[in-house]
PDB file of N, CA and C in Angstrom:
ATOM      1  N   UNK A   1     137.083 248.975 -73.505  1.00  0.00           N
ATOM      2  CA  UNK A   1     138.320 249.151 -74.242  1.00  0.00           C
ATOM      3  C   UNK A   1     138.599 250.629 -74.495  1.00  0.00           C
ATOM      4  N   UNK A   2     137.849 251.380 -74.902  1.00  0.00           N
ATOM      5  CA  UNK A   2     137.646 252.875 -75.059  1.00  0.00           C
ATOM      6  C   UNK A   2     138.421 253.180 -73.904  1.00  0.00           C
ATOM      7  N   UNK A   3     137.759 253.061 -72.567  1.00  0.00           N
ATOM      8  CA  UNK A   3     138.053 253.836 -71.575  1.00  0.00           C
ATOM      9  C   UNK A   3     139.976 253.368 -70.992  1.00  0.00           C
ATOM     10  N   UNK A   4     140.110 252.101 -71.587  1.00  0.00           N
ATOM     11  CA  UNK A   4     142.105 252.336 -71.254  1.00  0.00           C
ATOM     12  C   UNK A   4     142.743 252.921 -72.166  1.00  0.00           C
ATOM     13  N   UNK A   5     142.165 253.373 -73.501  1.00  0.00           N
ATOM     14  CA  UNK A   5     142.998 254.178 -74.518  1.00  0.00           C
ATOM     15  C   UNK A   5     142.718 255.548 -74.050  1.00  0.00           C
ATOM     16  N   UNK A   6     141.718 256.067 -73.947  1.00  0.00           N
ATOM     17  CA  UNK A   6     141.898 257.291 -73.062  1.00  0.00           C
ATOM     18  C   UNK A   6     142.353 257.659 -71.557  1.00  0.00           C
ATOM     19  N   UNK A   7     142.860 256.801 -71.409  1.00  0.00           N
ATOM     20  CA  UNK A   7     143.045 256.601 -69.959  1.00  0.00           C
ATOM     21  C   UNK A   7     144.526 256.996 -70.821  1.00  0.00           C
ATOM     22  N   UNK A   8     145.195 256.320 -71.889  1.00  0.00           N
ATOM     23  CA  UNK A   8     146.526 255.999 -72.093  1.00  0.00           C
ATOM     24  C   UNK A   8     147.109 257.424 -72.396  1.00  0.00           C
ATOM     25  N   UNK A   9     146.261 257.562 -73.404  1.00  0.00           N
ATOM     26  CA  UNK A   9     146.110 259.293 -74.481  1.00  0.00           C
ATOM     27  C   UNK A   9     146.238 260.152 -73.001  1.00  0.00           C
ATOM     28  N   UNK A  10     145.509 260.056 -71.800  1.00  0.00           N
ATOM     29  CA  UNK A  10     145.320 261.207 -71.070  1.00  0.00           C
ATOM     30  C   UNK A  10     147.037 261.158 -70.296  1.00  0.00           C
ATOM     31  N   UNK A  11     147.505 259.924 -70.024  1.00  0.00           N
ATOM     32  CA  UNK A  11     148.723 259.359 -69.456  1.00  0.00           C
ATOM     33  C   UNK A  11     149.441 260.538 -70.325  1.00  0.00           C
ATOM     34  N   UNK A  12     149.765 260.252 -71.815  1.00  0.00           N
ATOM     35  CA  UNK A  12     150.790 260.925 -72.434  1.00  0.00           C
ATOM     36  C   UNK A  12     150.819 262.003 -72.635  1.00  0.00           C
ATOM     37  N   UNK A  13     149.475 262.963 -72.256  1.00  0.00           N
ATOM     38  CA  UNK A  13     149.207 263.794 -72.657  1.00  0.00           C
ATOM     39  C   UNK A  13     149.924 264.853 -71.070  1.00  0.00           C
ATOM     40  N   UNK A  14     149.462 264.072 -69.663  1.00  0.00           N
ATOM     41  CA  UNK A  14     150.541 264.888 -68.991  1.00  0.00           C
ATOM     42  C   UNK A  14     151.799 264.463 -69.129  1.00  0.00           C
ATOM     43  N   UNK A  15     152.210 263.444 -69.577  1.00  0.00           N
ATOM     44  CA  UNK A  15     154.059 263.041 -69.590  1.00  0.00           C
ATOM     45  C   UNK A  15     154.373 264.332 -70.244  1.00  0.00           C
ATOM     46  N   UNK A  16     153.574 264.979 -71.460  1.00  0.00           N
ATOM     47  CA  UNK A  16     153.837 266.070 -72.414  1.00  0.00           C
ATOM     48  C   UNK A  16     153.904 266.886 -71.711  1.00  0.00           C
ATOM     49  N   UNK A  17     152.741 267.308 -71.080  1.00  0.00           N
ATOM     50  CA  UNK A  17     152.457 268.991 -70.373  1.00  0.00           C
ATOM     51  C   UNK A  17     153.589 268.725 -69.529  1.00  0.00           C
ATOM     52  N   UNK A  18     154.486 267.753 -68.574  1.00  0.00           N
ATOM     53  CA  UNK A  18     155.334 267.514 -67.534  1.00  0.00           C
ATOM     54  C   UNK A  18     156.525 268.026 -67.846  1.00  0.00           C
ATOM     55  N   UNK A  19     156.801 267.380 -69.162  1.00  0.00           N
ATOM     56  CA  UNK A  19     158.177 267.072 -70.039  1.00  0.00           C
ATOM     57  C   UNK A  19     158.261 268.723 -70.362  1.00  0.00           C
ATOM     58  N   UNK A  20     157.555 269.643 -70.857  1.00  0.00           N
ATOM     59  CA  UNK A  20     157.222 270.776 -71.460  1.00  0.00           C
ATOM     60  C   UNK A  20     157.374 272.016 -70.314  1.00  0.00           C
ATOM     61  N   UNK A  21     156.997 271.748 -69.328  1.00  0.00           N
ATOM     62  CA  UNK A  21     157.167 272.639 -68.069  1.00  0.00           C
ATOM     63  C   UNK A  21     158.244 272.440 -67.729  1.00  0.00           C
ATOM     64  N   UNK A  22     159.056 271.016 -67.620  1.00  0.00           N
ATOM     65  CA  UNK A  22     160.783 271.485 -67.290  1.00  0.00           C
ATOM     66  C   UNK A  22     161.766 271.597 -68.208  1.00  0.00           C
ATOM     67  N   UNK A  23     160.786 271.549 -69.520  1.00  0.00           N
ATOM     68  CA  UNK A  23     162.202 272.517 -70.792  1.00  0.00           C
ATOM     69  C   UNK A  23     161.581 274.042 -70.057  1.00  0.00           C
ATOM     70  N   UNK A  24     160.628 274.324 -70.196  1.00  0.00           N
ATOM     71  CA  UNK A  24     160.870 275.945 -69.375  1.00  0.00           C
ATOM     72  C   UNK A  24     161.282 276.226 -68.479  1.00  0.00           C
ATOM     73  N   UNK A  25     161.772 275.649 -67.600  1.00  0.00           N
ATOM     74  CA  UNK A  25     162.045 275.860 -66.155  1.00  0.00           C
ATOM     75  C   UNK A  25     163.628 275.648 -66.687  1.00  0.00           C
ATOM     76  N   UNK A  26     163.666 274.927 -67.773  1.00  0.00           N
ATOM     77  CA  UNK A  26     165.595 274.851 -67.845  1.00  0.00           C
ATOM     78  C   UNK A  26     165.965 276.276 -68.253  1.00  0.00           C
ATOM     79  N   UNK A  27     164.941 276.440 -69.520  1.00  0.00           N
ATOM     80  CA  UNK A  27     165.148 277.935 -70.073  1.00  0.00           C
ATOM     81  C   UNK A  27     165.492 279.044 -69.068  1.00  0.00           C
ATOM     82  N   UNK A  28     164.942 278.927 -68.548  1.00  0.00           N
ATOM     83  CA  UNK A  28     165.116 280.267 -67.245  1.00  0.00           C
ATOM     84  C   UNK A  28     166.781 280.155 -66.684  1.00  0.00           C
ATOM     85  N   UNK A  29     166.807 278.707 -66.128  1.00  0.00           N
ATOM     86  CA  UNK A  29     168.484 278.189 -65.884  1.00  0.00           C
ATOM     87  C   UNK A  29     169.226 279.083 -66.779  1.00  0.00           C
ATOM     88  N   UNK A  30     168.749 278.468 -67.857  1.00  0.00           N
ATOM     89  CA  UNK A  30     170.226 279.061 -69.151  1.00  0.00           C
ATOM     90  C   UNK A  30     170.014 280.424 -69.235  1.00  0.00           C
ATOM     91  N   UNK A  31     168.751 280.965 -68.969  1.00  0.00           N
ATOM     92  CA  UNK A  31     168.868 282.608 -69.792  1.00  0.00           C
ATOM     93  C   UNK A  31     169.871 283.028 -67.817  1.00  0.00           C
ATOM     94  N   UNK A  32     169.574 282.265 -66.836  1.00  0.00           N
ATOM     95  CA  UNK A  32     170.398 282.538 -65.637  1.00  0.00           C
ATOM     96  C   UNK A  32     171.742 282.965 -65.598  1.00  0.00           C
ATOM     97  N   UNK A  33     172.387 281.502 -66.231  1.00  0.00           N
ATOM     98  CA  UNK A  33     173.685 281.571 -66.514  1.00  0.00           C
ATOM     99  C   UNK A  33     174.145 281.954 -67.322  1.00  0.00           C
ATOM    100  N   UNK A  34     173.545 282.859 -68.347  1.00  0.00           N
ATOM    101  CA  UNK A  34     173.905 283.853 -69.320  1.00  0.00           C
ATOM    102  C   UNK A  34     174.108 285.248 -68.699  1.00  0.00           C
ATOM    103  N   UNK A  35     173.005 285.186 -67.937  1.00  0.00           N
ATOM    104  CA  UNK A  35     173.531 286.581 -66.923  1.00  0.00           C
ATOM    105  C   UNK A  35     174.147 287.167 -66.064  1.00  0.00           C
ATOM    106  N   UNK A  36     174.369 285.645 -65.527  1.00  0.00           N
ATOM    107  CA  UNK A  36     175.601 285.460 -64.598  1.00  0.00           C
ATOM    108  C   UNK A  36     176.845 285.605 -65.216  1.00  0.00           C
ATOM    109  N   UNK A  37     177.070 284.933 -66.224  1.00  0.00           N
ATOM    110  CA  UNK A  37     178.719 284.986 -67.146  1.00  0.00           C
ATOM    111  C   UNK A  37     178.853 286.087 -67.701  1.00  0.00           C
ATOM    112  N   UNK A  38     177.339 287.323 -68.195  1.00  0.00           N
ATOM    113  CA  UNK A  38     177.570 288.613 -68.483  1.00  0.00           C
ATOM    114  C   UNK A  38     178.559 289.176 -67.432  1.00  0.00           C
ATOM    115  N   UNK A  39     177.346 288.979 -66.162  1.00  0.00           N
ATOM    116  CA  UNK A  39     177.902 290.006 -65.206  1.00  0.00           C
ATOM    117  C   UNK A  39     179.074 289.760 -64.579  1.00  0.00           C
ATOM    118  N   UNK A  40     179.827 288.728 -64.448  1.00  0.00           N
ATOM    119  CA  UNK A  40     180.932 288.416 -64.215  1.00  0.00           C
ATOM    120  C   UNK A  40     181.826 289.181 -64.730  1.00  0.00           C
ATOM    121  N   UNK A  41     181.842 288.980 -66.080  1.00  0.00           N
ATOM    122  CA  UNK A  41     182.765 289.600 -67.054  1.00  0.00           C
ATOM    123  C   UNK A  41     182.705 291.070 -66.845  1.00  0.00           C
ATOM    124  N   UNK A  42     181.635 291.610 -67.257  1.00  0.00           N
ATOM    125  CA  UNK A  42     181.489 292.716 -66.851  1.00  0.00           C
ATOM    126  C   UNK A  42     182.065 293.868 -66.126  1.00  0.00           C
ATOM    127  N   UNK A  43     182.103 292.764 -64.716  1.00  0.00           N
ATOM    128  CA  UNK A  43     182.126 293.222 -63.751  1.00  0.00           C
ATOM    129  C   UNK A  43     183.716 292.967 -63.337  1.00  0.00           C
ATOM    130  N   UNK A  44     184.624 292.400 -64.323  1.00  0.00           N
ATOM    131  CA  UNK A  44     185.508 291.924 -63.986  1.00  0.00           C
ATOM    132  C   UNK A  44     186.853 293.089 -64.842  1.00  0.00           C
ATOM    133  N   UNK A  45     185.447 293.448 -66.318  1.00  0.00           N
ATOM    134  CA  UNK A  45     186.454 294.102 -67.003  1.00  0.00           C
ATOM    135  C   UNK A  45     186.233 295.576 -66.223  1.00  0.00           C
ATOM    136  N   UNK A  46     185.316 295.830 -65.639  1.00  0.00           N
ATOM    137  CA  UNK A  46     185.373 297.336 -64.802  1.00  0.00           C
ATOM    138  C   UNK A  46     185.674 297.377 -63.949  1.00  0.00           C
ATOM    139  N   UNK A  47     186.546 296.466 -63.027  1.00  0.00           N
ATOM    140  CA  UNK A  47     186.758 296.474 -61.880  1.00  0.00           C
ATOM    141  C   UNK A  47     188.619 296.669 -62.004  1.00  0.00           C
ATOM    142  N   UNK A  48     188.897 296.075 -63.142  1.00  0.00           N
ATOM    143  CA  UNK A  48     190.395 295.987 -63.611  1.00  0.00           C
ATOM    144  C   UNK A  48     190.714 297.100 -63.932  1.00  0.00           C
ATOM    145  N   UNK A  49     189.737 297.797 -64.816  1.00  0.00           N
ATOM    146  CA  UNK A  49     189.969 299.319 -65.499  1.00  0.00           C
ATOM    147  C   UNK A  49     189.941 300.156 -64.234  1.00  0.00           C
ATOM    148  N   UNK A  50     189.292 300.006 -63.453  1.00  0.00           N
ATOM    149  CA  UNK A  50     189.061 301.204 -62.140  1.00  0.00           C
ATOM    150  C   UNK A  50     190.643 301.071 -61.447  1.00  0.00           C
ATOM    151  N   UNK A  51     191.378 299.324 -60.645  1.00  0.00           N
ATOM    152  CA  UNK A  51     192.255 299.058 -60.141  1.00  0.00           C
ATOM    153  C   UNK A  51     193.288 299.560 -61.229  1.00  0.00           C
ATOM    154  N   UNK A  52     193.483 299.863 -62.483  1.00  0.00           N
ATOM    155  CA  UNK A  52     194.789 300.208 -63.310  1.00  0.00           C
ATOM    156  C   UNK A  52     194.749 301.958 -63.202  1.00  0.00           C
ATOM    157  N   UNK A  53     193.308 302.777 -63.291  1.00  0.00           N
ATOM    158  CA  UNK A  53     193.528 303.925 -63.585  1.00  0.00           C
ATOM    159  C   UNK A  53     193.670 304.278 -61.800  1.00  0.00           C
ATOM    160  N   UNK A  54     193.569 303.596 -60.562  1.00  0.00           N
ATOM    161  CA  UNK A  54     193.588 304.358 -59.498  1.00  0.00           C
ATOM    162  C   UNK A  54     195.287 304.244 -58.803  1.00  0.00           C
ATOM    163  N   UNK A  55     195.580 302.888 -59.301  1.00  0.00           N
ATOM    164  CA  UNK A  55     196.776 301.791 -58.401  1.00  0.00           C
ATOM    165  C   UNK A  55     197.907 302.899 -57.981  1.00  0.00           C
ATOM    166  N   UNK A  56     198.156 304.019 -59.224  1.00  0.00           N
ATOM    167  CA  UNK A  56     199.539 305.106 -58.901  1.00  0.00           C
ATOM    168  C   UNK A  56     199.130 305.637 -57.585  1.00  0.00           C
ATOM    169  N   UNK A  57     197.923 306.424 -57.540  1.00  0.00           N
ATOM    170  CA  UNK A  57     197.602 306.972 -56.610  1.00  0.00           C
ATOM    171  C   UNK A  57     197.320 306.390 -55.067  1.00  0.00           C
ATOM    172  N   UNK A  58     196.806 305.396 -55.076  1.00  0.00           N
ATOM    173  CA  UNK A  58     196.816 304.569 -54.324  1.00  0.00           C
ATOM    174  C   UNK A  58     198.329 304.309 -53.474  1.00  0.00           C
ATOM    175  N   UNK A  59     199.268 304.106 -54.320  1.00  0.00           N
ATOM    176  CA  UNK A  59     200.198 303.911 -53.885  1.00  0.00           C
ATOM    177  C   UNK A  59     201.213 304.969 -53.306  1.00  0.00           C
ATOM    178  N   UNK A  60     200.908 306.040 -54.164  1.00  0.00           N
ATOM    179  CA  UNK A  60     201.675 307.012 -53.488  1.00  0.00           C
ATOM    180  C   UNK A  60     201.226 307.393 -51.829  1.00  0.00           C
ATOM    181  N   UNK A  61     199.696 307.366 -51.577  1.00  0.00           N
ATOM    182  CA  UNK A  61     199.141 307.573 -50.126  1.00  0.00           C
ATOM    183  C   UNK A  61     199.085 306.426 -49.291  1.00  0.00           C
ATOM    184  N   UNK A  62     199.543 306.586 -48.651  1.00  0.00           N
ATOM    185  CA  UNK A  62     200.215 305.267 -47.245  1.00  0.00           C
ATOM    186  C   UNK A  62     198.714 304.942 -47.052  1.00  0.00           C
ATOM    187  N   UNK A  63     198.003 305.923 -46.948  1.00  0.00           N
ATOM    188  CA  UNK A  63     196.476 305.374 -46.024  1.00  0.00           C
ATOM    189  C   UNK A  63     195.533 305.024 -46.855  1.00  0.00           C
ATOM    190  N   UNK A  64     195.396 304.995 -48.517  1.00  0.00           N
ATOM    191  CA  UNK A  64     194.812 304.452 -49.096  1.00  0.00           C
ATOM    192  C   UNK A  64     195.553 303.150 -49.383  1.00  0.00           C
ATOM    193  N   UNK A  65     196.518 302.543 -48.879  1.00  0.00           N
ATOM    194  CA  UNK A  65     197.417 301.477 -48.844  1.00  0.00           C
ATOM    195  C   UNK A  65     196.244 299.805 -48.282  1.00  0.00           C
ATOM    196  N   UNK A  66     195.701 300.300 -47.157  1.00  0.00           N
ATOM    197  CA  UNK A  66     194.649 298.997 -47.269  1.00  0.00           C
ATOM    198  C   UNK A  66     193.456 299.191 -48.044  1.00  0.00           C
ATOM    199  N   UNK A  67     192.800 300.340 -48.759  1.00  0.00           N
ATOM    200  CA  UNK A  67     192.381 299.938 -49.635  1.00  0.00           C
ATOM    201  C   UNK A  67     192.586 299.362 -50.641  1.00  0.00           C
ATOM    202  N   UNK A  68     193.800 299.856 -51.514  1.00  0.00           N
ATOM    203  CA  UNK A  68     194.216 299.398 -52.071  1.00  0.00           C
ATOM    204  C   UNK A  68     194.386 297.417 -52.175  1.00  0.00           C
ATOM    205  N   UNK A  69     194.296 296.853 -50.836  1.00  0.00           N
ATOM    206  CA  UNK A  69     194.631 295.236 -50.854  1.00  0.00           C
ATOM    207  C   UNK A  69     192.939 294.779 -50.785  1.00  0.00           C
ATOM    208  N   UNK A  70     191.941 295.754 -50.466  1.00  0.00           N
ATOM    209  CA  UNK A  70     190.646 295.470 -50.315  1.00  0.00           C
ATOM    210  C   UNK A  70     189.997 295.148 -51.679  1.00  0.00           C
ATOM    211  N   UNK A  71     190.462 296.279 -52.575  1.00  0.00           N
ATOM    212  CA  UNK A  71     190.289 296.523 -53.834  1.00  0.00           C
ATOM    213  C   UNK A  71     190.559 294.942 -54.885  1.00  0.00           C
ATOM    214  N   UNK A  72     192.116 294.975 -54.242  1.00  0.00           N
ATOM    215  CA  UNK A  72     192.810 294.066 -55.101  1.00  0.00           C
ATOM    216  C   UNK A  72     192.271 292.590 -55.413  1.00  0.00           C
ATOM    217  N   UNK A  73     191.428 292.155 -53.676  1.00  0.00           N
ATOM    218  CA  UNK A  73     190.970 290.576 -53.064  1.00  0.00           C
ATOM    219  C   UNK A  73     189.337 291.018 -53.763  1.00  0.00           C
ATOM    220  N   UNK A  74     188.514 292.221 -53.837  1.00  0.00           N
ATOM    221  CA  UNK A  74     187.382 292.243 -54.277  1.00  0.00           C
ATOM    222  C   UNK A  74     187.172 291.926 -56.142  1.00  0.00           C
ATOM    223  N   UNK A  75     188.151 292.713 -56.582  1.00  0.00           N
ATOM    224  CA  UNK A  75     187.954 292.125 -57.906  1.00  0.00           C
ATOM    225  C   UNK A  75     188.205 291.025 -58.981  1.00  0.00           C
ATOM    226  N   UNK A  76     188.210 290.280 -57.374  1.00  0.00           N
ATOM    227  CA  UNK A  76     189.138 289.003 -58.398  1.00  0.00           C
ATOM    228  C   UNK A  76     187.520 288.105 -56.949  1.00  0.00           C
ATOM    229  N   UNK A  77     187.342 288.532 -56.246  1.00  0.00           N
ATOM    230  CA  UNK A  77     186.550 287.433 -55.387  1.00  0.00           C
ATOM    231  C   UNK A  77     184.877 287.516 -56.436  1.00  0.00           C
ATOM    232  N   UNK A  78     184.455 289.079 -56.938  1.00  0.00           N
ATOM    233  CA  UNK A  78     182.865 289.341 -56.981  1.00  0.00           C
ATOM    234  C   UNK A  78     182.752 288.674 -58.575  1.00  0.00           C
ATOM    235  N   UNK A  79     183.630 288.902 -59.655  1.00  0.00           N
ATOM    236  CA  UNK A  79     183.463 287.849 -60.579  1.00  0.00           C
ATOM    237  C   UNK A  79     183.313 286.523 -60.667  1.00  0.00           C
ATOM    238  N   UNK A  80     184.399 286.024 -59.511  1.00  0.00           N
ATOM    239  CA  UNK A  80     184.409 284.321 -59.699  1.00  0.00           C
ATOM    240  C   UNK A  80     183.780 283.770 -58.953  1.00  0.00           C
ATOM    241  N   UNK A  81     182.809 284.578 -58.131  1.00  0.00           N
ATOM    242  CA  UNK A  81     181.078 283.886 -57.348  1.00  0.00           C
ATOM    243  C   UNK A  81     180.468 284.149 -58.488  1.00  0.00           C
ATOM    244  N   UNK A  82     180.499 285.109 -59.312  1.00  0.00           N
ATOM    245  CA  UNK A  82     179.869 285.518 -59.984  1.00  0.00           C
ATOM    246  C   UNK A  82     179.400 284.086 -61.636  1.00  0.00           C
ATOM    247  N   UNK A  83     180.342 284.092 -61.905  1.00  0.00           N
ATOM    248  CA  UNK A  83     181.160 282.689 -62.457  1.00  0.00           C
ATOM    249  C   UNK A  83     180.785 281.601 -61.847  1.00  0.00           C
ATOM    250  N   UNK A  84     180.882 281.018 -60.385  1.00  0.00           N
ATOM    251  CA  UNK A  84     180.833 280.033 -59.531  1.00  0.00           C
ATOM    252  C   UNK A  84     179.401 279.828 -60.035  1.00  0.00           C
ATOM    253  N   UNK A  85     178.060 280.501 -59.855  1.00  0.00           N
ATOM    254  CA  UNK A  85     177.065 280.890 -60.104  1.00  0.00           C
ATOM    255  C   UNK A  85     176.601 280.466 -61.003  1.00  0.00           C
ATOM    256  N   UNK A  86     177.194 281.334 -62.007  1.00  0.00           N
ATOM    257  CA  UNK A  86     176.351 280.527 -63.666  1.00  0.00           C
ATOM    258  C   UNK A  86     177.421 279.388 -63.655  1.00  0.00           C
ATOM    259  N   UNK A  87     177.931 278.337 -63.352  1.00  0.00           N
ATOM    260  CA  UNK A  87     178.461 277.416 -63.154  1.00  0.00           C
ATOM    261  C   UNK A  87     177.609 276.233 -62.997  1.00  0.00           C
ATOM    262  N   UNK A  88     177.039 276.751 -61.600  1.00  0.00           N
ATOM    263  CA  UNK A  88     175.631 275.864 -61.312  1.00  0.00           C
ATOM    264  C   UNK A  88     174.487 276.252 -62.097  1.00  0.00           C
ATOM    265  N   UNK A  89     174.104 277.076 -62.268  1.00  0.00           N
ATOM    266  CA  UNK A  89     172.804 277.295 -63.433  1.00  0.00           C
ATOM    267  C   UNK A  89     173.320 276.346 -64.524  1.00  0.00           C
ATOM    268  N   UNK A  90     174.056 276.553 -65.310  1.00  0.00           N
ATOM    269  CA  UNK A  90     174.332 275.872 -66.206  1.00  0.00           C
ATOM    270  C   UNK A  90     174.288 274.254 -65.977  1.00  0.00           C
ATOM    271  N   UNK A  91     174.643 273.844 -64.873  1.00  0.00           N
ATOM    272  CA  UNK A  91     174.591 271.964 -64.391  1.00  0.00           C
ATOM    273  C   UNK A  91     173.177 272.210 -64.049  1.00  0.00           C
ATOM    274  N   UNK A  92     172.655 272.800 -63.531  1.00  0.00           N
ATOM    275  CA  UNK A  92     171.209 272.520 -63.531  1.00  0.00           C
ATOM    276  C   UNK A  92     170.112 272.664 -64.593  1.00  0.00           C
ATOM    277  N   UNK A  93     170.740 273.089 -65.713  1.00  0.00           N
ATOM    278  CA  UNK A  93     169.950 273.447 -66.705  1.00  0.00           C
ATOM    279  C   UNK A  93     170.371 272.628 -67.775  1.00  0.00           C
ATOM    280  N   UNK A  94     171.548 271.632 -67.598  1.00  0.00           N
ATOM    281  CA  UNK A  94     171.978 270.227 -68.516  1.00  0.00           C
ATOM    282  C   UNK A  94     171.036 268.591 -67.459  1.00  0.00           C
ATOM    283  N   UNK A  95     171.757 269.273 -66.171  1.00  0.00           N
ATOM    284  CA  UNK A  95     170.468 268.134 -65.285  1.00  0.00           C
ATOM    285  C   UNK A  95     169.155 268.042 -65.443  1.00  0.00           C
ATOM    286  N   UNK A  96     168.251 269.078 -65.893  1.00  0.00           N
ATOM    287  CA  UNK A  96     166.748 268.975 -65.511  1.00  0.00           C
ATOM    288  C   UNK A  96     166.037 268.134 -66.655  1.00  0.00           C
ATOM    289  N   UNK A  97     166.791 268.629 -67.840  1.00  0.00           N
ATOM    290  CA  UNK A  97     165.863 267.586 -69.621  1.00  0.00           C
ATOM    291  C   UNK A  97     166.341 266.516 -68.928  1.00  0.00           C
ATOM    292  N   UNK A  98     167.739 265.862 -68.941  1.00  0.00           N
ATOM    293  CA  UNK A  98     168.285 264.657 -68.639  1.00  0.00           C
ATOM    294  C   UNK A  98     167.280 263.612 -67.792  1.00  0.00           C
ATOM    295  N   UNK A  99     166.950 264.268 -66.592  1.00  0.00           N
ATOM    296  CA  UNK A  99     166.672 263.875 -65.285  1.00  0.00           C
ATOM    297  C   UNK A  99     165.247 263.634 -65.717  1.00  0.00           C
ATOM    298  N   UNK A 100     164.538 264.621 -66.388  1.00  0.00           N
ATOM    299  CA  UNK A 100     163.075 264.432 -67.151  1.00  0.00           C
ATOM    300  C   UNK A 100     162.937 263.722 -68.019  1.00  0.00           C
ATOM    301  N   UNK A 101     164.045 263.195 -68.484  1.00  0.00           N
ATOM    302  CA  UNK A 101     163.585 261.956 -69.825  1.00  0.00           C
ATOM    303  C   UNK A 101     163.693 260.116 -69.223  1.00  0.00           C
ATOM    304  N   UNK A 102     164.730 260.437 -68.476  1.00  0.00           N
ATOM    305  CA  UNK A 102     165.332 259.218 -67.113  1.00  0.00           C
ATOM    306  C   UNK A 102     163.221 259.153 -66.833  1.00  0.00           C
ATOM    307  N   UNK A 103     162.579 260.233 -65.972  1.00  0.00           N
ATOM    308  CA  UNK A 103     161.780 259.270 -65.562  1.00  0.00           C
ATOM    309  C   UNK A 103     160.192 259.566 -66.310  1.00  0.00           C
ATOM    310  N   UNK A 104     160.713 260.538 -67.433  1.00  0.00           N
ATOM    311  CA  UNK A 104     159.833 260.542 -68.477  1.00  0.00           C
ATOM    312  C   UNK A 104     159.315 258.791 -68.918  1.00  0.00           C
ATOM    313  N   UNK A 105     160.713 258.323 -70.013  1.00  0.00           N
ATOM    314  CA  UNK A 105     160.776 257.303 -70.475  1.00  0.00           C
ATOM    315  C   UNK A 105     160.700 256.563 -69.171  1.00  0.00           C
ATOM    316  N   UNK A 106     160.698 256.313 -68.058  1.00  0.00           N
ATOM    317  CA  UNK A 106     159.804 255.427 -66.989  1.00  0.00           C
ATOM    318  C   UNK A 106     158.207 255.505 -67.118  1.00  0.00           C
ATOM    319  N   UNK A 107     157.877 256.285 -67.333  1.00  0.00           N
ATOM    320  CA  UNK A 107     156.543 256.774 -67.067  1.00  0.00           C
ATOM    321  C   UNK A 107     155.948 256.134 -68.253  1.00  0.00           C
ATOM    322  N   UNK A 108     156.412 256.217 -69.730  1.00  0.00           N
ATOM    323  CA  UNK A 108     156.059 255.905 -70.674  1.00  0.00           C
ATOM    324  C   UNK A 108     156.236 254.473 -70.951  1.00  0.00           C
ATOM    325  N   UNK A 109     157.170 253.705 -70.563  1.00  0.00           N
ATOM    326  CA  UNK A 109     156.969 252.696 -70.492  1.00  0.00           C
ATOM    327  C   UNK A 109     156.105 251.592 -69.005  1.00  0.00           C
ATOM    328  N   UNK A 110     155.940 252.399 -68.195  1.00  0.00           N
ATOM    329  CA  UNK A 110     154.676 252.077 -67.649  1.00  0.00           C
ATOM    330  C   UNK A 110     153.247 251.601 -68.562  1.00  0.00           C
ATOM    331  N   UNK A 111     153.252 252.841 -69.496  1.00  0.00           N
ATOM    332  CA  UNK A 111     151.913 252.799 -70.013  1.00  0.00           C
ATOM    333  C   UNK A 111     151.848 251.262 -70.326  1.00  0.00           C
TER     334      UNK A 111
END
């Protein structure tokens, strides 16, 4: 009898260590998509400030004219991958507890 209660205790004891390794592994997700939505922004508010203080000049020179449309499609494309990004971090870091308790609570009711 001893030996199926420790058998049971040892069962729950990795469901724990299991359950415990993918709240950290979410953590990482979220501190992800925190850095991702920094740098987005970031990168979105310095990219606007650069396109407002250059655009006169730009425009007055014919040949900085396709930079100018390079400029225009880059600061609107490197934020919203940027965005796209912590998008998915974030679904993967609401999926992983979820998905771990789904076959957590399998596991536990095995016992």
């Amino acid at each position: 009898m001893k030996e199926k209660r420790n058998d049971a205790e040892l069962k729950n004891r990795k469901t724990k260590r299991d359950y415990d390794y993918e709240r950290r592994v979410s953590d990482i997700y979220f501190d992800l998509f925190f850095v991702f939505v920094a740098a987005g922004t970031f990168l979105w508010v310095i990219m606007h400030s650069i396109f407002d203080a250059c655009i006169d000049s730009w425009k007055a020179d014919p040949e900085l004219n396709n930079f100018r449309y390079m400029w225009n499609i880059l600061m609107y494309v490197i934020p919203y991958t940027l965005w796209a990004f912590a998008g998915g971090f974030l679904i993967v870091y609401v999926r992983n507890p979820l998905n771990e308790l789904i076959n957590g609570g399998i596991r536990i009711f095995r016992l």
